[in-house]
Protein backbone atom coordinates (compact mmCIF):
# COMPACT_ATOMS: atom_id res chain seq x y z
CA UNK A 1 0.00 0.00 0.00
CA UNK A 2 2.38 2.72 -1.01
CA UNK A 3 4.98 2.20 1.63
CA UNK A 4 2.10 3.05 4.67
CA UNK A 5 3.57 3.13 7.87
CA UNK A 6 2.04 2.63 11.71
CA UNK A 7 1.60 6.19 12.42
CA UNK A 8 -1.96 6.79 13.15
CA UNK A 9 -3.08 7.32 9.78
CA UNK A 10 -7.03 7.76 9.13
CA UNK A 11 -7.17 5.86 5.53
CA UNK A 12 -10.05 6.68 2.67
CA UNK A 13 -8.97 5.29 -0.72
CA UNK A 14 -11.67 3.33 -1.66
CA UNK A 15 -8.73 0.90 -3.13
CA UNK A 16 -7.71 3.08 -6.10
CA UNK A 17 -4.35 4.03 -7.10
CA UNK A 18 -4.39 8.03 -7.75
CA UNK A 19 -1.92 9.82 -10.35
CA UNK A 20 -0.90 12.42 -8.51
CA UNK A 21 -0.61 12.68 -4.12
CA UNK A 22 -0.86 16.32 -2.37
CA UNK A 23 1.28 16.64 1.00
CA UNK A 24 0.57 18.79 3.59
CA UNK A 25 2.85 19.23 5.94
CA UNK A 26 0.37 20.73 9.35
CA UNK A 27 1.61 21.65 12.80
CA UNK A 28 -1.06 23.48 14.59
CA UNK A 29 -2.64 24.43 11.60
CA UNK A 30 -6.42 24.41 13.04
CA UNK A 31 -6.87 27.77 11.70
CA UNK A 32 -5.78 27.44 8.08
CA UNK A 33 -6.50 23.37 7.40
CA UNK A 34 -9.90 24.20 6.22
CA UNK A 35 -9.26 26.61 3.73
CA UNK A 36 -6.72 24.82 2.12
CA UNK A 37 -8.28 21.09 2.11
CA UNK A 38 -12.03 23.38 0.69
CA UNK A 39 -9.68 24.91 -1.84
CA UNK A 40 -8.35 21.26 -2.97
CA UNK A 41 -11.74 19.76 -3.22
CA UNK A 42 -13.13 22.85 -5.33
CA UNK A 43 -10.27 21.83 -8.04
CA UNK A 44 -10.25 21.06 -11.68
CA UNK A 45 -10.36 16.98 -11.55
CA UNK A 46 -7.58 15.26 -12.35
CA UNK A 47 -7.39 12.10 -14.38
CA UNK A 48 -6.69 9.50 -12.46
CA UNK A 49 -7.50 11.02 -9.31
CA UNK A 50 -5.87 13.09 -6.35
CA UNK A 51 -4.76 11.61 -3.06
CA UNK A 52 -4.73 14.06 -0.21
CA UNK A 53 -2.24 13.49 2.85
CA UNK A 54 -2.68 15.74 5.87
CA UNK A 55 0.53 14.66 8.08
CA UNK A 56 -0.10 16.82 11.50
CA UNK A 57 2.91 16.53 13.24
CA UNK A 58 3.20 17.19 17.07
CA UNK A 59 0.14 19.23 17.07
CA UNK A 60 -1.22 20.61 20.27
CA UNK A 61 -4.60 22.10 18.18
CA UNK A 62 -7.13 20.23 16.57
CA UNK A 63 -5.70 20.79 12.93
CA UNK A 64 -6.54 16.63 12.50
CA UNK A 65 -10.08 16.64 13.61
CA UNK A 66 -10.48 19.47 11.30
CA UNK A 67 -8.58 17.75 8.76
CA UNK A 68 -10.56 14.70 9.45
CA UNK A 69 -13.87 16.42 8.51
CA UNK A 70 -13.21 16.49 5.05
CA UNK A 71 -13.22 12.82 4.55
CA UNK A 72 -16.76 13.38 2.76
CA UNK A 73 -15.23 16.35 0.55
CA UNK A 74 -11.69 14.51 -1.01
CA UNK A 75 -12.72 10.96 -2.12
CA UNK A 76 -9.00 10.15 -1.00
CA UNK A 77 -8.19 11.32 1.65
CA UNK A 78 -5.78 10.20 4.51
CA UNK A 79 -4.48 12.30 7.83
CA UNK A 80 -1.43 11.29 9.66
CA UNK A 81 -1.06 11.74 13.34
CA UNK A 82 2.43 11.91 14.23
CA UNK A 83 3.63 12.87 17.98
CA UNK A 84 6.73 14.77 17.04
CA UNK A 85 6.87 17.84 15.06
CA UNK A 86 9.19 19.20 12.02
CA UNK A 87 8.53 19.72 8.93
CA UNK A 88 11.11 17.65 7.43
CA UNK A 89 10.07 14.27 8.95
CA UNK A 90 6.55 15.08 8.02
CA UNK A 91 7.70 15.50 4.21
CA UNK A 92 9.30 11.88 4.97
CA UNK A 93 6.40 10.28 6.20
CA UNK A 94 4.34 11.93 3.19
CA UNK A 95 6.52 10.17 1.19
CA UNK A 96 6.11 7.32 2.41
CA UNK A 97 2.25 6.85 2.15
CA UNK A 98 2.46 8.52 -1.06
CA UNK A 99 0.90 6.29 -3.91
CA UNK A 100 0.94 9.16 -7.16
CA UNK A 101 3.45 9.42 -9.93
CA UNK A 102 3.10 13.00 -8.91
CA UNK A 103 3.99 14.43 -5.94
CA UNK A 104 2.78 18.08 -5.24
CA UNK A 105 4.13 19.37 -1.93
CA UNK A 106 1.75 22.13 0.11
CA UNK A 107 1.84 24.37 2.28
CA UNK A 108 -0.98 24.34 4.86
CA UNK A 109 -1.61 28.11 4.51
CA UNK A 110 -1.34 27.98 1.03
CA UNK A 111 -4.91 28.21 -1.22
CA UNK A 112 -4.47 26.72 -4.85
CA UNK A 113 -6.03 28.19 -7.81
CA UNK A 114 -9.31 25.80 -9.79
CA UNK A 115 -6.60 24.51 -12.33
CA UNK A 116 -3.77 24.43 -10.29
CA UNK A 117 -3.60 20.46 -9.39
CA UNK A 118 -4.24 19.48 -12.94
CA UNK A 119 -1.67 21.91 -14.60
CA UNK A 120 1.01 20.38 -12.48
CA UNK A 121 -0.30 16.58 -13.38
CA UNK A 122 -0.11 17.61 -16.85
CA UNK A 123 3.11 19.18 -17.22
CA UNK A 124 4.83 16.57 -14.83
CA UNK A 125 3.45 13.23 -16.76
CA UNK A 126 6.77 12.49 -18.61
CA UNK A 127 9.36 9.66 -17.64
CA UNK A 128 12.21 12.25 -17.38
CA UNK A 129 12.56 14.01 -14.44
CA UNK A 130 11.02 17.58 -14.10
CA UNK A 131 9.84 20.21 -11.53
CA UNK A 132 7.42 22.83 -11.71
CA UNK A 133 5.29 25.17 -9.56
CA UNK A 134 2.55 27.76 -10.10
CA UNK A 135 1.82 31.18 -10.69
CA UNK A 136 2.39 33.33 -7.27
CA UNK A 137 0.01 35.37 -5.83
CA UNK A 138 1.63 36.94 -2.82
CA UNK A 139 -1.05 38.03 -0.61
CA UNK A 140 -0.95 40.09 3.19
CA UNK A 141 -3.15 42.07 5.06
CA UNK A 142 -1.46 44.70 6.98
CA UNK A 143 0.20 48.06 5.77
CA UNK A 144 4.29 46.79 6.10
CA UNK A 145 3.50 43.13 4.72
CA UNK A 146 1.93 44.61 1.69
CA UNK A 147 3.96 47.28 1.11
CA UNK A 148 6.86 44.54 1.44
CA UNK A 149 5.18 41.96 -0.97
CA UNK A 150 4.83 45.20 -3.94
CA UNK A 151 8.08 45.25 -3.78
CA UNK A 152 8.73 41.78 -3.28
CA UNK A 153 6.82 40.58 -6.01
CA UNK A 154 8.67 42.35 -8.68
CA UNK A 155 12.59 41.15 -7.57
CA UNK A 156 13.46 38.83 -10.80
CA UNK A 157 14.17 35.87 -9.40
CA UNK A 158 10.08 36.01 -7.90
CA UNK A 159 9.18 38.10 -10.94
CA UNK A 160 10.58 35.59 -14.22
CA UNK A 161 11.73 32.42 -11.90
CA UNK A 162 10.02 29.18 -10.61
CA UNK A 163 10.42 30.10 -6.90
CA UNK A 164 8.01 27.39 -5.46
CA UNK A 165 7.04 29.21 -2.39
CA UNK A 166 4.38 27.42 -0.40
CA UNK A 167 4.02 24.65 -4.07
CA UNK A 168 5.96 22.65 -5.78
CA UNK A 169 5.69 19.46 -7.31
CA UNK A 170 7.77 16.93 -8.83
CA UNK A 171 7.55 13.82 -11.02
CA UNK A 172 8.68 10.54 -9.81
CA UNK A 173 11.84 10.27 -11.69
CA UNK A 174 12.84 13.72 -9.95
CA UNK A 175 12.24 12.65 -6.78
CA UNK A 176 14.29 10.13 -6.86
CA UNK A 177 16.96 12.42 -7.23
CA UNK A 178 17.74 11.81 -3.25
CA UNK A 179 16.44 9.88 -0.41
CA UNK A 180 15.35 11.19 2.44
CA UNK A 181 14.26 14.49 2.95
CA UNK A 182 17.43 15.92 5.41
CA UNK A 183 16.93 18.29 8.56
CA UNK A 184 16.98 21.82 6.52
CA UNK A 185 15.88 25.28 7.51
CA UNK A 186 14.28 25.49 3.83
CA UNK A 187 13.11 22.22 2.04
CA UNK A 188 11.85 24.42 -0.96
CA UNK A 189 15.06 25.90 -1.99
CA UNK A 190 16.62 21.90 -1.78
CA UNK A 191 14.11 20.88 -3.79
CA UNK A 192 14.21 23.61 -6.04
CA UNK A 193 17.99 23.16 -6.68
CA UNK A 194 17.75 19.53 -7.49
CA UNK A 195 16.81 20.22 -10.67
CA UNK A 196 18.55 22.08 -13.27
CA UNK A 197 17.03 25.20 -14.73
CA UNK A 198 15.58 23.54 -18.16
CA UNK A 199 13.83 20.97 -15.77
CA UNK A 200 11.82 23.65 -13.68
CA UNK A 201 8.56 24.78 -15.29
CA UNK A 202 6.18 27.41 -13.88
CA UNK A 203 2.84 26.19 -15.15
CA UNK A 204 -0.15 29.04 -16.05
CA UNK A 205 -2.31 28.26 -13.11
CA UNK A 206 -1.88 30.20 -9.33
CA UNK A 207 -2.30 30.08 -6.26
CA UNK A 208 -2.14 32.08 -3.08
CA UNK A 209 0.42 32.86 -0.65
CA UNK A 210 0.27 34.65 2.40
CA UNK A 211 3.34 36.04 3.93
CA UNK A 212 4.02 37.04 7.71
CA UNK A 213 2.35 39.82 8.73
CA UNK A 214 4.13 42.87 10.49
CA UNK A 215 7.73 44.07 10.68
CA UNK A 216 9.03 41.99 13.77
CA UNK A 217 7.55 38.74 11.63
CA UNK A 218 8.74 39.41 7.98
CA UNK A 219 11.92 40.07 9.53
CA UNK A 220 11.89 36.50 11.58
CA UNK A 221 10.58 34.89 8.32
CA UNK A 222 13.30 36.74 6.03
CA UNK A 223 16.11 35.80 8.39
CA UNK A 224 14.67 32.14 8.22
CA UNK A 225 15.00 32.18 4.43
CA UNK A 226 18.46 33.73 3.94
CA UNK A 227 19.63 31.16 6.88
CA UNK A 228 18.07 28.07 4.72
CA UNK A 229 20.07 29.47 1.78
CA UNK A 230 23.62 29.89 3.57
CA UNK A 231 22.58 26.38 5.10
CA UNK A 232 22.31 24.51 1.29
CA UNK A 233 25.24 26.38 -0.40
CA UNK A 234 27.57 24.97 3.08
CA UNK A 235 26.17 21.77 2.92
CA UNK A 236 24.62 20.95 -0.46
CA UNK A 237 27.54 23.47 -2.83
CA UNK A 238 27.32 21.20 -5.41
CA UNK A 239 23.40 21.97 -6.25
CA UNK A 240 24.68 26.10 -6.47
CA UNK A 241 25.26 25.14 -10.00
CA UNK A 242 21.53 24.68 -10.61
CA UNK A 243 20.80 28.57 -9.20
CA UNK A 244 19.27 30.44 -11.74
CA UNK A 245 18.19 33.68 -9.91
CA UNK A 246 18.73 36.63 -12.15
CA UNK A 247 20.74 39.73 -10.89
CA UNK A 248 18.66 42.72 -9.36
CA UNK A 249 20.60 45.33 -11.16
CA UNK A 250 20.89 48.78 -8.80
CA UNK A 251 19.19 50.51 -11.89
CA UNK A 252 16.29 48.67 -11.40
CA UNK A 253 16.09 49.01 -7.50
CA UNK A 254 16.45 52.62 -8.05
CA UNK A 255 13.75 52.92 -10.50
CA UNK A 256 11.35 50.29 -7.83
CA UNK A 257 12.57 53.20 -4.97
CA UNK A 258 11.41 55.99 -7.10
CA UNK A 259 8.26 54.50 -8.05
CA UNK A 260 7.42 53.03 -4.36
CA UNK A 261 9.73 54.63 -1.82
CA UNK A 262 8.12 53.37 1.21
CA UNK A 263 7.52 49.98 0.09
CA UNK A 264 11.37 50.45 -0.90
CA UNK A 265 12.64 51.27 2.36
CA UNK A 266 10.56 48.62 3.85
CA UNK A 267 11.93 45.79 1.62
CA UNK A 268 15.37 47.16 2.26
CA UNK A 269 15.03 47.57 6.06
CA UNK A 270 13.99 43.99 6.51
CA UNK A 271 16.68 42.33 4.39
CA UNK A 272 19.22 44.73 5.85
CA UNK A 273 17.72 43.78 9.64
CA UNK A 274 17.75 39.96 8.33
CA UNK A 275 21.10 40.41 7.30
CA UNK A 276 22.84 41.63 10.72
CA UNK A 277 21.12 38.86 13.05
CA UNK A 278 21.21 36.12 10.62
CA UNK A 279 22.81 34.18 13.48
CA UNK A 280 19.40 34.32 15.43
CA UNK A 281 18.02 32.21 13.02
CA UNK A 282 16.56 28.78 13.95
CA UNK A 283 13.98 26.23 12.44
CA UNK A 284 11.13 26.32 10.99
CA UNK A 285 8.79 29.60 11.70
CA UNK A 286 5.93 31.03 9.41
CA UNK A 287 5.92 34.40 11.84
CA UNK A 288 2.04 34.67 12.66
């Protein structure tokens, strides 16, 4: 059964074998599981079906009897109950149950776009290996978060690249491109750089993204990031060769300063805070 392991799964399958398996990392996600599982079930369908896998790991909320409720809403559905929390061993144990030829990785706050599942299953239905993600859409509710995300939105590498923030999704031949997921600050950017630039597609289909919210969290968050970077290019330098971000040339910041000045200063600040205490960063941490 797809490499299922004793760890209090709740099963519905219905005995079919789905193309493509969604994996949703959750730790004391109570607030957000619902809108992302009712986003799932609204999407396009996919041929040959969609496998769901909640794995709440070393929640102290009721993110799985929330996640549990949809059982009647995802014909496949199954939510994993593990005791001990991090993100990375939840990605394992996803894994592990998985039973689709494509695997589409999810972030619990994340809400996908109608066509988002099935543009992924598409593009990724070849026997060579291959990435892709979708169509960002960064979204934030108070004053300094949005004012960071205009500027944000329009650095190159989130502008013209495949970053995969909060989705990405792989093939099975690409995922066999290593074992287990290892203890990283940020799993994304690993993934990412497992695949070479002409392997990474960024399909026409979005989703959305919410960042942290206020200056004390975007700088936590930020800090996070640029740790999970320094982390992969110490341990991992070998997968630097697959980094495609594009320069930010200082004509271009200038002209993004002019146009948006305090969103500017904002952006700056943070990565400038993020910068100098880089050494305060620590695991996983969404900020809210």
């Amino acid at each position: 059964m797809c490499g299922l392991m004793d760890t209090g799964m709740d099963q519905v399958r219905d005995g079919l074998t789905p193309r493509v398996s969604v994996i949703i990392p959750a730790s004391n996600e109570a607030a957000l599981i619902g809108g992302c599982l009712s986003a799932l079930s609204d999407s396009e369908p996919v041929s040959g079906g969609v496998e769901v896998i909640v794995v709440a790991n070393g929640c102290t909320d009721d993110t799985v009897t929330r996640a549990r409720a949809y059982r009647t809403r995802l014909d496949m559905l199954t939510v994993m109950d593990l005791p001990q929390g991090g993100k990375t061993g939840a990605l394992n144990a996803g894994d592990a149950a998985a039973c689709g030829a494509v695997l589409i990785y999810l972030d619990a706050d994340v809400t996908v776009g109608p066509g988002l599942l099935a543009a992924l299953a598409r593009r990724l239905d070849s026997p060579e290996p291959a990435y892709a993600s979708g169509r960002l859409r960064i979204t934030a509710q108070g004053a300094v978060s949005r004012a960071y995300a205009r500027i944000w939105r329009q650095v190159p590498f989130m502008r013209a690249g495949v970053p995969g923030c909060g989705v990405f999704a792989m093939n099975r031949a690409g995922r066999q491109r290593w074992g287990a997921w290892p203890q990283i600050i940020s799993d994304d950017t690993f993934a990412r750089l497992n695949f070479a630039p002409d392997e990474r597609t960024l399909v026409n289909a979005a989703y959305d993204w919410p960042i942290a919210e206020g200056w004390r969290a975007l700088v936590k968050v930020r800090r996070r990031q640029d740790a999970g970077v320094d982390e992969i290019a110490e341990r991992y330098p070998e997968l630097l060769q697959n980094d495609d971000k594009a320069p930010f040339p200082r004509r271009e910041k200038l002209a993004l300063a002019l146009r948006d000045p305090l969103g500017f200063a904002i952006y700056s600040g943070v990565a400038l805070v993020s910068k100098l205490t880089r050494h305060r960063a620590t695991g996983w941490s969404r900020g809210r």
